[in-house]
Structure formats: C-alpha cells, structure tokens
PDB file of N, CA and C in Angstrom:
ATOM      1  N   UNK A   1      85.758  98.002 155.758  1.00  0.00           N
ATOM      2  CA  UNK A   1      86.457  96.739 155.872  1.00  0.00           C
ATOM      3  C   UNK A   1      85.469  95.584 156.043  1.00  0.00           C
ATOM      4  N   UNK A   2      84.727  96.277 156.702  1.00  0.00           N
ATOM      5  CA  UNK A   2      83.320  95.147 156.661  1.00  0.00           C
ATOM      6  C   UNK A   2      82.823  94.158 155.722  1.00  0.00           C
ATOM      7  N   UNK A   3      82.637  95.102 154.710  1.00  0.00           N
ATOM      8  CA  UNK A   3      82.337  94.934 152.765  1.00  0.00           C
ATOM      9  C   UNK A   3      82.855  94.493 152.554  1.00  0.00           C
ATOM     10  N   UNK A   4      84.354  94.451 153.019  1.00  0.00           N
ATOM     11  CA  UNK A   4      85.459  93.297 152.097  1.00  0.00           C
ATOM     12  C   UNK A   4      85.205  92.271 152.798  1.00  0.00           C
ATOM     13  N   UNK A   5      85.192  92.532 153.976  1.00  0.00           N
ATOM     14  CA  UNK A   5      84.961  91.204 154.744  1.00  0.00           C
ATOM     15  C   UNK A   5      84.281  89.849 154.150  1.00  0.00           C
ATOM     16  N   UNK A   6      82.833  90.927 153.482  1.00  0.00           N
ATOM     17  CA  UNK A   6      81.660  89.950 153.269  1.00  0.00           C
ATOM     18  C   UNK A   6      81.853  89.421 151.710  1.00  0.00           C
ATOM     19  N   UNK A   7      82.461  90.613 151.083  1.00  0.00           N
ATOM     20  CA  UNK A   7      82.256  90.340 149.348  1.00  0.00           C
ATOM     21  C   UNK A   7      83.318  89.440 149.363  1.00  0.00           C
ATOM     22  N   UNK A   8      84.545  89.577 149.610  1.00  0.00           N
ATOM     23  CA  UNK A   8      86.259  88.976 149.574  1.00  0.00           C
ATOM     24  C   UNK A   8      86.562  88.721 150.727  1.00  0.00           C
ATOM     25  N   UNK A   9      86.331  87.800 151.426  1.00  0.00           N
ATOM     26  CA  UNK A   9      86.557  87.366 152.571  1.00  0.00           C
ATOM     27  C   UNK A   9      88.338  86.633 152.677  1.00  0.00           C
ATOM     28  N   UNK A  10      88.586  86.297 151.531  1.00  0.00           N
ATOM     29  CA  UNK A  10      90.267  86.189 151.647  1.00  0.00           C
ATOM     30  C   UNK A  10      90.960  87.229 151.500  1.00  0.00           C
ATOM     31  N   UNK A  11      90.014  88.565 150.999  1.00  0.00           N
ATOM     32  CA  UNK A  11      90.913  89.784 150.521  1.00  0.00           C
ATOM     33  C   UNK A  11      91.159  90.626 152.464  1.00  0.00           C
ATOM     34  N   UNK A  12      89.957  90.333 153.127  1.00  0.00           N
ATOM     35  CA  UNK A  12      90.077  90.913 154.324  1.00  0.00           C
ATOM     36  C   UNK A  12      91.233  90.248 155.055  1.00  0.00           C
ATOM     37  N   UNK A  13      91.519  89.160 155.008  1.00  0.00           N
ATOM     38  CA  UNK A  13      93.044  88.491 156.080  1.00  0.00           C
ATOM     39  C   UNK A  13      93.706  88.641 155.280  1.00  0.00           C
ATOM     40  N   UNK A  14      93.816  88.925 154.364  1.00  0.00           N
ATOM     41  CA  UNK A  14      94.730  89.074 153.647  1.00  0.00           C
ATOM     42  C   UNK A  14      95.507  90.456 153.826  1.00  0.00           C
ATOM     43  N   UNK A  15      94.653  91.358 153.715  1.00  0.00           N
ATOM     44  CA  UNK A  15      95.008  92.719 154.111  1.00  0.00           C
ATOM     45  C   UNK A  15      95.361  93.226 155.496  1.00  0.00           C
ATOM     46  N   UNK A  16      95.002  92.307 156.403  1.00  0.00           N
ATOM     47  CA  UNK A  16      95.485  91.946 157.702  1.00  0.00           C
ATOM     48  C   UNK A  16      96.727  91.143 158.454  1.00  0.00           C
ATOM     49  N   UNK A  17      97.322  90.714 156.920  1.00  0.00           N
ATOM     50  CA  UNK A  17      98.516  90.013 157.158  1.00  0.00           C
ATOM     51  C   UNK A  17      98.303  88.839 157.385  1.00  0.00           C
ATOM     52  N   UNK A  18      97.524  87.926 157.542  1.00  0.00           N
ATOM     53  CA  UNK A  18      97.079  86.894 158.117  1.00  0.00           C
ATOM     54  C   UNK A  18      97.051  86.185 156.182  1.00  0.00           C
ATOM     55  N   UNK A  19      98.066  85.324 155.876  1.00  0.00           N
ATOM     56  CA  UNK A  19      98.437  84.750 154.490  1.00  0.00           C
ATOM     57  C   UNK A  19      97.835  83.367 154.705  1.00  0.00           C
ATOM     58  N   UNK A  20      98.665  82.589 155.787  1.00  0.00           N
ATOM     59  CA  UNK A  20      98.097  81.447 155.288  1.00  0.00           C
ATOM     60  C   UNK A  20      96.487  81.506 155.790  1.00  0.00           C
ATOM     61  N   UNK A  21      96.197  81.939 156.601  1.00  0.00           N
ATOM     62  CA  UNK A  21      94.409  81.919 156.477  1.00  0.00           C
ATOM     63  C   UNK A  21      93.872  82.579 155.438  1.00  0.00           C
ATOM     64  N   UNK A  22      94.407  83.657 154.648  1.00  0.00           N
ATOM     65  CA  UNK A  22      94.285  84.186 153.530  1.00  0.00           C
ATOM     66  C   UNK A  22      93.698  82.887 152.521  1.00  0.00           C
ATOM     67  N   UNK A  23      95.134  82.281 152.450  1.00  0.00           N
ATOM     68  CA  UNK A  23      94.995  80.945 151.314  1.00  0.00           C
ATOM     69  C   UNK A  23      93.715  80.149 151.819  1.00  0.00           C
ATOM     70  N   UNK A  24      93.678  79.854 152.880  1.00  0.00           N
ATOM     71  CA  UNK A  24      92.575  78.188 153.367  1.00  0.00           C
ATOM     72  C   UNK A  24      90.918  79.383 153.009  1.00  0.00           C
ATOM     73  N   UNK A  25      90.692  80.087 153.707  1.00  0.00           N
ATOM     74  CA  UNK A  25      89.563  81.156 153.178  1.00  0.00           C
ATOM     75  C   UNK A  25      89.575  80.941 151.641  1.00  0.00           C
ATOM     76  N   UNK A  26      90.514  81.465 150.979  1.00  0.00           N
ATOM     77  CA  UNK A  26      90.410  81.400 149.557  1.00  0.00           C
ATOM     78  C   UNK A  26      89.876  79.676 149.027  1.00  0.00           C
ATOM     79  N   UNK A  27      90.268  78.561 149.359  1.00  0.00           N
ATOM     80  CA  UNK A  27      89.952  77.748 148.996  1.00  0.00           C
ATOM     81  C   UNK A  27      88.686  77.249 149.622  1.00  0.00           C
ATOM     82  N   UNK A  28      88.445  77.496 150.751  1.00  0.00           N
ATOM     83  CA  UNK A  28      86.829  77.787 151.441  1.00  0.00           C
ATOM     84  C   UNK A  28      85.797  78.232 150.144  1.00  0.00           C
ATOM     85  N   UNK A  29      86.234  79.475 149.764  1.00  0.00           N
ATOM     86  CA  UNK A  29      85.062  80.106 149.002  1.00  0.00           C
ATOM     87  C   UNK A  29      85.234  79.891 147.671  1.00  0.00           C
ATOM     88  N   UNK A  30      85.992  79.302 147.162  1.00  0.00           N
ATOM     89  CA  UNK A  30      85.728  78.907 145.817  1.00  0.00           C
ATOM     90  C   UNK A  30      84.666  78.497 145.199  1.00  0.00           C
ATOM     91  N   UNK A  31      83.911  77.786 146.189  1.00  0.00           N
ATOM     92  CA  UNK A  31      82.378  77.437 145.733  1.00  0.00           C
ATOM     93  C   UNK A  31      81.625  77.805 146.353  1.00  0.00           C
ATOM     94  N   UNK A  32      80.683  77.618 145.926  1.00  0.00           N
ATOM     95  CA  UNK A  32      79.272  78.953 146.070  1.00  0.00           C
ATOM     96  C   UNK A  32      78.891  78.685 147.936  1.00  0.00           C
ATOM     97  N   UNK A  33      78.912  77.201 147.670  1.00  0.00           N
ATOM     98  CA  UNK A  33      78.135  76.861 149.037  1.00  0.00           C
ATOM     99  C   UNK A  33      79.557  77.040 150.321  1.00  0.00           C
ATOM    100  N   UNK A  34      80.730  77.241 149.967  1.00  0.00           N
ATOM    101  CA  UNK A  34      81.757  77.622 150.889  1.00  0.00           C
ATOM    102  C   UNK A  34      81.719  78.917 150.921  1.00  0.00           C
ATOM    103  N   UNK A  35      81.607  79.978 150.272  1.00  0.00           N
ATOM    104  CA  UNK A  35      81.128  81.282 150.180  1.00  0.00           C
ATOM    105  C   UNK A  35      80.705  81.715 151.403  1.00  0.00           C
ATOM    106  N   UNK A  36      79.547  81.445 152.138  1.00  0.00           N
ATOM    107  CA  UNK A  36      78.840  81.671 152.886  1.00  0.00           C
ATOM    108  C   UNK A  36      79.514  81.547 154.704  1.00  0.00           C
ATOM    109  N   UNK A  37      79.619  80.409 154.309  1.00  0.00           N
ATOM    110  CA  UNK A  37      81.066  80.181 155.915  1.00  0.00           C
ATOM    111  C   UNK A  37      82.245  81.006 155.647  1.00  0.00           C
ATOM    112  N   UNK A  38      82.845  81.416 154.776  1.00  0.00           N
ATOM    113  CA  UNK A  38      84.245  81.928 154.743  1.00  0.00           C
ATOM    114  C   UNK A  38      83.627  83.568 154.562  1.00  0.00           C
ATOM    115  N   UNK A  39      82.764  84.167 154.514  1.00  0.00           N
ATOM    116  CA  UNK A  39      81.783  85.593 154.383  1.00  0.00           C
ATOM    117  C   UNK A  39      82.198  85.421 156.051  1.00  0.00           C
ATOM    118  N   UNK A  40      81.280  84.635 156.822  1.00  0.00           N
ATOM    119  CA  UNK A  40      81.049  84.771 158.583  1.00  0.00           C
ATOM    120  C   UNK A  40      82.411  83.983 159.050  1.00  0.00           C
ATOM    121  N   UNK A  41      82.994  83.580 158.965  1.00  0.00           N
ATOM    122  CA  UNK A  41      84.476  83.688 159.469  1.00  0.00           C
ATOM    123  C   UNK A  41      85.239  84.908 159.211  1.00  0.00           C
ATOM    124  N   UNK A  42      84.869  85.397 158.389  1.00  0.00           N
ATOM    125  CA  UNK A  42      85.469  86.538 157.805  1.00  0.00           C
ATOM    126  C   UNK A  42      85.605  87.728 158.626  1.00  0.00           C
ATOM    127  N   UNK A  43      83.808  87.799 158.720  1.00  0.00           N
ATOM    128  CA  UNK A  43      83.316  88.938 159.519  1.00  0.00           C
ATOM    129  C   UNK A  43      83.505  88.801 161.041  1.00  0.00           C
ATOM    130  N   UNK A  44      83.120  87.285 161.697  1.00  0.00           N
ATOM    131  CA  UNK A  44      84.011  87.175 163.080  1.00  0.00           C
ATOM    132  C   UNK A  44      85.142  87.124 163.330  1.00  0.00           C
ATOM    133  N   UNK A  45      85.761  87.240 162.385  1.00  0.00           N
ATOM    134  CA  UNK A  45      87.427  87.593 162.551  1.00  0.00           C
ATOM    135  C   UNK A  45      87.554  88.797 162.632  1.00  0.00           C
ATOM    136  N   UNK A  46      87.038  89.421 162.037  1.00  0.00           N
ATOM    137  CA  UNK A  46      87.201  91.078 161.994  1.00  0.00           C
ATOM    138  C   UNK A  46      87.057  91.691 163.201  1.00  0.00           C
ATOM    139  N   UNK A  47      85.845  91.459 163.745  1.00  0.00           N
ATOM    140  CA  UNK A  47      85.035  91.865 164.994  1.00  0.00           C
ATOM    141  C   UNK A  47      85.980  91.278 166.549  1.00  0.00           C
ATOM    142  N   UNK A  48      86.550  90.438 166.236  1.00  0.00           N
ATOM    143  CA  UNK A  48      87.487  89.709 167.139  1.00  0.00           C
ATOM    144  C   UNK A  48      88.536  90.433 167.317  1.00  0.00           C
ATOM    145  N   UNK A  49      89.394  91.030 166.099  1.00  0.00           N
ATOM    146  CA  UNK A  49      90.355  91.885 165.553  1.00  0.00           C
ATOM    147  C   UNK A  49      90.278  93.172 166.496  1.00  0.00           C
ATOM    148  N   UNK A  50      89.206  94.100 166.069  1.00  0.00           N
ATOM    149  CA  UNK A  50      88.739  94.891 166.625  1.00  0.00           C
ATOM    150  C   UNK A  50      88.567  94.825 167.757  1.00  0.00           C
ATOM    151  N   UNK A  51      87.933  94.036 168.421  1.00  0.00           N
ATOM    152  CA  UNK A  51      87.946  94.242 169.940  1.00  0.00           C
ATOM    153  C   UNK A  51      89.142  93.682 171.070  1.00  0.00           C
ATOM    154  N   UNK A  52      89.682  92.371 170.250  1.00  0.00           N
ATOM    155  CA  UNK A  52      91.207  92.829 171.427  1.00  0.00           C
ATOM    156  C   UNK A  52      91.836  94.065 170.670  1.00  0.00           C
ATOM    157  N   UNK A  53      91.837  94.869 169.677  1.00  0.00           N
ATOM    158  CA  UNK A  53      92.525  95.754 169.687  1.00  0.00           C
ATOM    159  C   UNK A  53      92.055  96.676 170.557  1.00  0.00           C
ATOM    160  N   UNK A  54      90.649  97.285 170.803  1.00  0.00           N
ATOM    161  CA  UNK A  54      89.827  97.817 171.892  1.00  0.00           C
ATOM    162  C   UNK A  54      90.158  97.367 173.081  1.00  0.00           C
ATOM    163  N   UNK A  55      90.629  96.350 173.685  1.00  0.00           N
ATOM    164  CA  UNK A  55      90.785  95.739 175.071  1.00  0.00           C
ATOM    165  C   UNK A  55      92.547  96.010 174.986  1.00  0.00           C
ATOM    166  N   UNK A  56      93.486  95.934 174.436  1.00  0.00           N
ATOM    167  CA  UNK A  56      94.516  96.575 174.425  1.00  0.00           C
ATOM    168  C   UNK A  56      94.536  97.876 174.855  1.00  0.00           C
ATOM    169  N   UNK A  57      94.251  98.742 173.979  1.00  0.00           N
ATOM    170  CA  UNK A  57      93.893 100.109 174.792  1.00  0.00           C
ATOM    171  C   UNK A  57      93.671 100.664 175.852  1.00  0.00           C
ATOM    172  N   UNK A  58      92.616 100.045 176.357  1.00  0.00           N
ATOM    173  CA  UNK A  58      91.981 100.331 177.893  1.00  0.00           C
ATOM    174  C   UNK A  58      93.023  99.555 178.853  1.00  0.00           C
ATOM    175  N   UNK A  59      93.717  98.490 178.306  1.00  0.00           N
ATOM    176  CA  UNK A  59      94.488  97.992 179.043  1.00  0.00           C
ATOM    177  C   UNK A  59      95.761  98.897 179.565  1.00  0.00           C
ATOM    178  N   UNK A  60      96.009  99.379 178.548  1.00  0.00           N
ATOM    179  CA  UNK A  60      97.037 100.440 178.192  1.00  0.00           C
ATOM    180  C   UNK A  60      97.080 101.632 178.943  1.00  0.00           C
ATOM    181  N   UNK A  61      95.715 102.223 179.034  1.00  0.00           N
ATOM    182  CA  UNK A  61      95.385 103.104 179.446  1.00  0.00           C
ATOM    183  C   UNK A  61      95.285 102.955 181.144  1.00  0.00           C
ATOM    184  N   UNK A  62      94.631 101.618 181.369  1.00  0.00           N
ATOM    185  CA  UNK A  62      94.902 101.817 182.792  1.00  0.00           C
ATOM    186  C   UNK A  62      96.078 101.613 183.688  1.00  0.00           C
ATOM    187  N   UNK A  63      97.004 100.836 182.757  1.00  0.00           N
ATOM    188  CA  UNK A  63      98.181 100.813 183.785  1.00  0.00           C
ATOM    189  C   UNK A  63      99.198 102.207 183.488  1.00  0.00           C
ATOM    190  N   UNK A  64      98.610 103.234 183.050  1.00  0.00           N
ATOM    191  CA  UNK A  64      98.833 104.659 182.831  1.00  0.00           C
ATOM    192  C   UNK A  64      98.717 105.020 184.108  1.00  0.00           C
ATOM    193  N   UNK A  65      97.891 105.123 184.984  1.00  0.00           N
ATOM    194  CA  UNK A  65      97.560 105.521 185.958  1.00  0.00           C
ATOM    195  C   UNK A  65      97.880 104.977 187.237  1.00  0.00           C
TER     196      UNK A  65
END
C-alpha cells in the first residue's frame, strides 16, 4: 500500500474511502512539481491511518481487562 501510496497517491485515499481527498490529491498531482507533495501527504496519511488503527487496538484491548 505503500507503493501506491507513492506511485498513485490519489489511488491510495481513494482505496481508503476517503473521495473527496481522493479528488483534491488528484488535482495536486497533475503536475510534475505537485507530484511530490501529494506522494508525502499520501504516505503521511497512510502512516497516520495505521497507527490510530494500532492505538485503537491496544485501546481495546485494555479496557478488556
């Protein structure tokens, strides 16, 4: 997901459900020099994604106990 992140950075929110940031990303990278910001938004979105989903869990897990 990473890879998409970086190559298709509208294809990654996109596949995440996330549409209208889908669209504004997509018009981000249309050009070469927007490319590059909408790649690292991309990828800190992801990583953001991932870890409250990680902090959910443990959250989860401790009021288990």
């Amino acid at each position: 997901m990473t890879l998409i992140a970086i190559f298709f950075p509208f294809l990654s929110f996109f596949l995440r459900g996330r549409i209208i940031t889908s669209i504004i990303c997509l018009i981000l990278q249309i050009t070469l020099i927007g490319w590059i910001p909408a790649a690292i938004w991309a990828v800190i979105s992801l990583q953001n994604a991932r870890a409250n989903k990680r902090n959910e869990k443990l959250i989860r897990a401790l009021k288990v106990k």
